[in-house]
PDB file of N, CA and C in Angstrom:
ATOM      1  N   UNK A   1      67.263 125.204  87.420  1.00  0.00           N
ATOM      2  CA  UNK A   1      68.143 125.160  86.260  1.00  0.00           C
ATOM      3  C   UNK A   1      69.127 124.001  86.406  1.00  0.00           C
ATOM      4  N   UNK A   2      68.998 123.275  85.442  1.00  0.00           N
ATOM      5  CA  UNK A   2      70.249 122.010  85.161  1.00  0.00           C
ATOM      6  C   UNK A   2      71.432 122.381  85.178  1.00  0.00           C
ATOM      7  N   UNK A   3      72.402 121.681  85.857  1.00  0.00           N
ATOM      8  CA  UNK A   3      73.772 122.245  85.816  1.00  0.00           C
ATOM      9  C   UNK A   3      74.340 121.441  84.688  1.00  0.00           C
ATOM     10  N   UNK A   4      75.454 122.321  83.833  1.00  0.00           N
ATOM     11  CA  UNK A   4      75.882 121.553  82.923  1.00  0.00           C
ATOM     12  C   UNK A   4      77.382 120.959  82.763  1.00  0.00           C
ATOM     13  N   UNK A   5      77.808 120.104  82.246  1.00  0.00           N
ATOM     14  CA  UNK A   5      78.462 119.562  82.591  1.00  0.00           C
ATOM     15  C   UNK A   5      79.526 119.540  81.346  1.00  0.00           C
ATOM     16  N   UNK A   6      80.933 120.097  80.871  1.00  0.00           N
ATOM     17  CA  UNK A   6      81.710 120.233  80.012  1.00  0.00           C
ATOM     18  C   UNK A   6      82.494 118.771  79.879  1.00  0.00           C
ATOM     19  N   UNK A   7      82.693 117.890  78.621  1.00  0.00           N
ATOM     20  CA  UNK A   7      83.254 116.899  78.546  1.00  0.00           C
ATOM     21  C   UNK A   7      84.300 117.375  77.495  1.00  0.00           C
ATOM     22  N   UNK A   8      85.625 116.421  77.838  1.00  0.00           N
ATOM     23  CA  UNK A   8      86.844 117.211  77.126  1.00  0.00           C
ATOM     24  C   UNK A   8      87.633 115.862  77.316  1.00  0.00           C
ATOM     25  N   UNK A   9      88.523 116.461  76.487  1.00  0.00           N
ATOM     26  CA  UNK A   9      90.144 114.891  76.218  1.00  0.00           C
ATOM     27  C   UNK A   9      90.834 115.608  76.656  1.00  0.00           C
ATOM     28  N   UNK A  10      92.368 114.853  77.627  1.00  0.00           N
ATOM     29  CA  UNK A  10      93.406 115.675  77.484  1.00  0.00           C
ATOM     30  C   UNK A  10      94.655 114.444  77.872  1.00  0.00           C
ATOM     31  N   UNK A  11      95.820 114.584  77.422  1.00  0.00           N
ATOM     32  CA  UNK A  11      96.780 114.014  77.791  1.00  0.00           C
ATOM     33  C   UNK A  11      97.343 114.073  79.256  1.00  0.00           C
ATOM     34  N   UNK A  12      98.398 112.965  79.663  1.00  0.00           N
ATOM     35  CA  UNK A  12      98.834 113.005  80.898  1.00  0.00           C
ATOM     36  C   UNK A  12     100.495 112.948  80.828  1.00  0.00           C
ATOM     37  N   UNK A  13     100.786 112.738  79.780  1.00  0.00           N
ATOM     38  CA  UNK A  13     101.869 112.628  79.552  1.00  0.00           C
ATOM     39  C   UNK A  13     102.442 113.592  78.214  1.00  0.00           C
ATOM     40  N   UNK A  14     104.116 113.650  78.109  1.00  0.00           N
ATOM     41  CA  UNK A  14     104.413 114.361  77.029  1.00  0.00           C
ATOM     42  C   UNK A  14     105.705 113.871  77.307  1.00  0.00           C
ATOM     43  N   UNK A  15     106.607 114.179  75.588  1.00  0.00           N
ATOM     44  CA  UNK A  15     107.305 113.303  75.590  1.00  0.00           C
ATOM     45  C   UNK A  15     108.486 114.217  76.249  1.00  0.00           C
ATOM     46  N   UNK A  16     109.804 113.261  76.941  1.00  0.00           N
ATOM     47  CA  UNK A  16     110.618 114.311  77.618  1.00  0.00           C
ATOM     48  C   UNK A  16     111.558 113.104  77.628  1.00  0.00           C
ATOM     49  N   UNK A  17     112.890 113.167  76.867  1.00  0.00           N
ATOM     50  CA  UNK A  17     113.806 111.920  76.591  1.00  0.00           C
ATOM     51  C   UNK A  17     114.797 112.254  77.975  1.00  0.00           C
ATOM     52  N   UNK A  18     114.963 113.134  78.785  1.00  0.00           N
ATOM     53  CA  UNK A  18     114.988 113.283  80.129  1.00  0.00           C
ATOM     54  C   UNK A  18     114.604 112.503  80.729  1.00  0.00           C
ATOM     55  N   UNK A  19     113.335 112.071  81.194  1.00  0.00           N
ATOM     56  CA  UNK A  19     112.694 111.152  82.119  1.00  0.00           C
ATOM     57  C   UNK A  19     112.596 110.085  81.995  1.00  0.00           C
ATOM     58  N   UNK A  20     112.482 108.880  82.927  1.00  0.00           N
ATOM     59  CA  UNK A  20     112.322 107.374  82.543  1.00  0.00           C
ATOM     60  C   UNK A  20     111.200 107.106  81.772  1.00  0.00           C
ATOM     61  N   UNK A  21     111.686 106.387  80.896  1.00  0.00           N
ATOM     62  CA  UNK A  21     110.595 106.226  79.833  1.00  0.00           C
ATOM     63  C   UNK A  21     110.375 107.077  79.062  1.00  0.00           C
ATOM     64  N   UNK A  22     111.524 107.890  78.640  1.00  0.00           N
ATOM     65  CA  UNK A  22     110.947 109.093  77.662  1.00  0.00           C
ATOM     66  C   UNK A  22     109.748 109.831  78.032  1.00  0.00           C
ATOM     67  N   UNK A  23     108.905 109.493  78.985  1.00  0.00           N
ATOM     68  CA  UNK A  23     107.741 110.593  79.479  1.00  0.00           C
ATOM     69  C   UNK A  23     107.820 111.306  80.685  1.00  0.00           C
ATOM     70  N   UNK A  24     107.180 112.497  80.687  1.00  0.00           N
ATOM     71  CA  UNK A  24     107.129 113.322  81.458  1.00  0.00           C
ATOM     72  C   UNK A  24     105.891 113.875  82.383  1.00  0.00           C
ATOM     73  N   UNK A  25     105.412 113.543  83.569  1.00  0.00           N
ATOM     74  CA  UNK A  25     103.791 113.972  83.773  1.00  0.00           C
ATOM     75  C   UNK A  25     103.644 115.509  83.215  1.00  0.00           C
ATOM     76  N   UNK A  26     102.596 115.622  82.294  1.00  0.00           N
ATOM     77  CA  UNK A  26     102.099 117.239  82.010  1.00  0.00           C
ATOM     78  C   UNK A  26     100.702 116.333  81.901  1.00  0.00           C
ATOM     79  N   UNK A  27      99.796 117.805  82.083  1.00  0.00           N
ATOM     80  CA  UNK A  27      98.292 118.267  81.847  1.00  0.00           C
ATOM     81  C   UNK A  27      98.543 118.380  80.450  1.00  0.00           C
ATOM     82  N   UNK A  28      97.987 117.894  79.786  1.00  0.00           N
ATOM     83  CA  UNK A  28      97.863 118.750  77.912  1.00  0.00           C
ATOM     84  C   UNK A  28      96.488 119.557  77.924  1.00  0.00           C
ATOM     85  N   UNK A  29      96.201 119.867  76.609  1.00  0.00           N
ATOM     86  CA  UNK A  29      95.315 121.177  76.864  1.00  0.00           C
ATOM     87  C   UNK A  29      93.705 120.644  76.710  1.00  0.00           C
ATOM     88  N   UNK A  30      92.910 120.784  77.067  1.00  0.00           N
ATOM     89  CA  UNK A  30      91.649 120.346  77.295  1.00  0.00           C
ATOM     90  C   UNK A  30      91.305 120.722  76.104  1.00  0.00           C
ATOM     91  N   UNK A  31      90.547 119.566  75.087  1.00  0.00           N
ATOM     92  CA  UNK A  31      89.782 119.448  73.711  1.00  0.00           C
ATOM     93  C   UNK A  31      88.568 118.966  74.447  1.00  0.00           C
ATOM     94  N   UNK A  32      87.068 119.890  73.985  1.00  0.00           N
ATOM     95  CA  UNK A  32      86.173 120.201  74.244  1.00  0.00           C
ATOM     96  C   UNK A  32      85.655 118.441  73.253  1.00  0.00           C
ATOM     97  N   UNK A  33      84.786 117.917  73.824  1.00  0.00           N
ATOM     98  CA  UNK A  33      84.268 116.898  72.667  1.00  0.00           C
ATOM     99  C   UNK A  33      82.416 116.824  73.027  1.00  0.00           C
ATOM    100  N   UNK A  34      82.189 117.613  74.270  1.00  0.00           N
ATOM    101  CA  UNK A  34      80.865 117.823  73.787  1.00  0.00           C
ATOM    102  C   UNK A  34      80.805 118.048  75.615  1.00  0.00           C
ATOM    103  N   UNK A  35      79.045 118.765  75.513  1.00  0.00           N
ATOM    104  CA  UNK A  35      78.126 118.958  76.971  1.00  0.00           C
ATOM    105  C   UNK A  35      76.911 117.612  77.294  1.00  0.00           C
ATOM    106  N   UNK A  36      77.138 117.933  78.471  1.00  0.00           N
ATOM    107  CA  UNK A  36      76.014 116.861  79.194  1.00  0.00           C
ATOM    108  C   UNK A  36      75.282 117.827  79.990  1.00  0.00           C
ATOM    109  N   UNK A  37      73.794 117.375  80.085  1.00  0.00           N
ATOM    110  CA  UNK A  37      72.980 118.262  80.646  1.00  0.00           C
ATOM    111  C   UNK A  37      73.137 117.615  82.382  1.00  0.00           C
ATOM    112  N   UNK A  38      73.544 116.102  82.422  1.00  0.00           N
ATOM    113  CA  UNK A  38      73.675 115.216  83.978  1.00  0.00           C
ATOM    114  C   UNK A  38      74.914 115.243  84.061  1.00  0.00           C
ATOM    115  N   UNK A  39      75.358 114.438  85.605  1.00  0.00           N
ATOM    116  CA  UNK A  39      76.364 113.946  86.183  1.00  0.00           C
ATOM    117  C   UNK A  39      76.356 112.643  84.802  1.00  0.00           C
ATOM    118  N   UNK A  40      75.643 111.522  85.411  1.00  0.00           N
ATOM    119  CA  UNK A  40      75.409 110.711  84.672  1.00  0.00           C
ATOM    120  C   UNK A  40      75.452 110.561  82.845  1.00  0.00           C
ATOM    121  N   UNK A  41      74.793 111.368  82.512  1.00  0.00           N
ATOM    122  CA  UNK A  41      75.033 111.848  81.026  1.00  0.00           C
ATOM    123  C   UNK A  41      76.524 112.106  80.531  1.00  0.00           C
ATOM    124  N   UNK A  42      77.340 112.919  81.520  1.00  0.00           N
ATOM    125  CA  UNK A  42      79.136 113.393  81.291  1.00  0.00           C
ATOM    126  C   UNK A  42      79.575 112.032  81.729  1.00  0.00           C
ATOM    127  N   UNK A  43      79.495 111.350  82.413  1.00  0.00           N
ATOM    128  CA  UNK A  43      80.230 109.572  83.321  1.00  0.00           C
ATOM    129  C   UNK A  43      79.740 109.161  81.928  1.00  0.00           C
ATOM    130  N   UNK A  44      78.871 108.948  81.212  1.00  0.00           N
ATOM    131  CA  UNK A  44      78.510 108.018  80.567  1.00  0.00           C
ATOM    132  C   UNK A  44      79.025 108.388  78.653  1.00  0.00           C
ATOM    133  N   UNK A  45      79.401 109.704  78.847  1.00  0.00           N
ATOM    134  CA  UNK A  45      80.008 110.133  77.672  1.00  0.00           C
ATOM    135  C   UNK A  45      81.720 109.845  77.689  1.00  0.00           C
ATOM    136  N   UNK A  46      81.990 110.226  79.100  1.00  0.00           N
ATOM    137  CA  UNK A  46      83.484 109.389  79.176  1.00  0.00           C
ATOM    138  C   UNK A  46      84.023 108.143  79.302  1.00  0.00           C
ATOM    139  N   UNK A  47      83.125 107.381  79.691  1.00  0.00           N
ATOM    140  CA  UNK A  47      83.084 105.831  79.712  1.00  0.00           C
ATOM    141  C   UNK A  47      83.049 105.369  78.144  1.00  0.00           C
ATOM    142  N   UNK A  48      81.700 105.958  77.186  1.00  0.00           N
ATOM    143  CA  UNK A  48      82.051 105.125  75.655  1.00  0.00           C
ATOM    144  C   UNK A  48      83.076 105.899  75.464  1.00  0.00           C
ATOM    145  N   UNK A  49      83.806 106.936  75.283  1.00  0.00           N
ATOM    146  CA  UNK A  49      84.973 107.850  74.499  1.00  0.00           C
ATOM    147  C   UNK A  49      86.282 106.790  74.716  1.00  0.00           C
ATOM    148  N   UNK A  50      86.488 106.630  76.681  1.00  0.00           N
ATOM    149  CA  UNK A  50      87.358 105.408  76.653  1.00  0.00           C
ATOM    150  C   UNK A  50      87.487 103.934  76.551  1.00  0.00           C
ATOM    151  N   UNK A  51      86.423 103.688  76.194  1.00  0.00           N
ATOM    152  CA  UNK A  51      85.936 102.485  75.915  1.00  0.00           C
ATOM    153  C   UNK A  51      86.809 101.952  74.686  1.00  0.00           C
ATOM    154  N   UNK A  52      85.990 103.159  74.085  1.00  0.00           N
ATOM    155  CA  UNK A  52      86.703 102.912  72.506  1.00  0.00           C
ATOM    156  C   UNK A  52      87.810 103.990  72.028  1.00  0.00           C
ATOM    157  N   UNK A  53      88.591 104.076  72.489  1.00  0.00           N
ATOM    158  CA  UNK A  53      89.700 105.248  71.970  1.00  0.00           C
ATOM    159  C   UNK A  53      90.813 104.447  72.888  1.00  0.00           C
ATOM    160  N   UNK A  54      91.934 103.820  72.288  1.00  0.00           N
ATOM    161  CA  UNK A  54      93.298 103.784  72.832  1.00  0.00           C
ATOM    162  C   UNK A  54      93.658 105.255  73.467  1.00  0.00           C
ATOM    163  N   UNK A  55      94.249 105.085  74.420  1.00  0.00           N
ATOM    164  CA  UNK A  55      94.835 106.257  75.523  1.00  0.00           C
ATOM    165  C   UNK A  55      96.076 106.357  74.525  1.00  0.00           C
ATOM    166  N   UNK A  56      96.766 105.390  74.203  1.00  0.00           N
ATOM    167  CA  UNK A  56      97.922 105.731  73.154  1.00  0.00           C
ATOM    168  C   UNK A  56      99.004 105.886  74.322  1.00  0.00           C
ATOM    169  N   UNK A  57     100.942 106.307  74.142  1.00  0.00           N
ATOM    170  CA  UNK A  57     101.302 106.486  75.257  1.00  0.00           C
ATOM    171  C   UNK A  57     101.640 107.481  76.048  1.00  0.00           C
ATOM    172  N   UNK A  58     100.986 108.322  75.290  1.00  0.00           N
ATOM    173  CA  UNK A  58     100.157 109.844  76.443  1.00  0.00           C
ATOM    174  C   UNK A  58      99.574 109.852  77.274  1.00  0.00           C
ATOM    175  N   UNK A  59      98.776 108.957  77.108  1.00  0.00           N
ATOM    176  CA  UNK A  59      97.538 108.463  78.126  1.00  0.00           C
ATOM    177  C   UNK A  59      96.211 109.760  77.883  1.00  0.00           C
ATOM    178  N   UNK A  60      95.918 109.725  76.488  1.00  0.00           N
ATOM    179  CA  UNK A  60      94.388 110.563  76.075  1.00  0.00           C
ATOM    180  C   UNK A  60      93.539 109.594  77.308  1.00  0.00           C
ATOM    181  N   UNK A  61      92.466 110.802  77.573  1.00  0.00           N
ATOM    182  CA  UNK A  61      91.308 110.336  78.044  1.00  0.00           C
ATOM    183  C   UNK A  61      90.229 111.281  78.569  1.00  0.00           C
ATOM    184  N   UNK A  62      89.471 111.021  78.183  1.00  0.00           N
ATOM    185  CA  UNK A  62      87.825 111.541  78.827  1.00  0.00           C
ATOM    186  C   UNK A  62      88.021 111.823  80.101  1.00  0.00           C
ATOM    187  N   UNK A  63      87.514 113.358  80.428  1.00  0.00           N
ATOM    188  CA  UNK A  63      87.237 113.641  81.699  1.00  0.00           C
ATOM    189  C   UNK A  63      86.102 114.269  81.439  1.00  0.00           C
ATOM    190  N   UNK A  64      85.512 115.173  82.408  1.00  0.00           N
ATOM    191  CA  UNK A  64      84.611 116.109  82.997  1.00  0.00           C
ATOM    192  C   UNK A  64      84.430 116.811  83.636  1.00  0.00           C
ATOM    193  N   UNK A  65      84.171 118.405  83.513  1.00  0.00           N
ATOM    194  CA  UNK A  65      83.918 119.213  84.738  1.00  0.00           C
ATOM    195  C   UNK A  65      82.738 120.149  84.937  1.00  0.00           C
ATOM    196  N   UNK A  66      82.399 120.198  85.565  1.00  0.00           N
ATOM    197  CA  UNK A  66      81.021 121.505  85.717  1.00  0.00           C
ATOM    198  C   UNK A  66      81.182 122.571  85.199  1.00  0.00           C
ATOM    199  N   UNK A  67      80.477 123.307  84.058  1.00  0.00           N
ATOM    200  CA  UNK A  67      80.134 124.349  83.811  1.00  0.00           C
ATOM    201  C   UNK A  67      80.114 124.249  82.538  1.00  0.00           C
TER     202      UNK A  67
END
């Protein structure tokens, strides 16, 4: 059985006029944007997502995890 592989967006930042730079490190909440049946297949779904998507100054971006 293929293991599958969950691909998702999430922020790294949030805004906090507290901290330098108005940002604050947080996790934001994992948005599902699709499955990979490979390793390779999820690397290669997060590579075009950030390819082409500004991180913005949250810092959005493509990750991946098993299951």
């Amino acid at each position: 059985m293929k293991q599958k592989f969950k691909v998702f967006t999430r922020t790294w930042w949030k805004v906090n006029k507290e901290w330098p730079n108005g940002l604050e490190p947080h996790m934001g909440r994992k948005k599902v944007i699709g499955y990979a049946s490979s390793f390779e297949q999820a690397k290669q779904m997060c590579d075009e997502f950030n390819n082409n998507n500004n991180p913005g100054k949250l810092s959005r971006k493509a990750e991946f995890e098993a299951g």
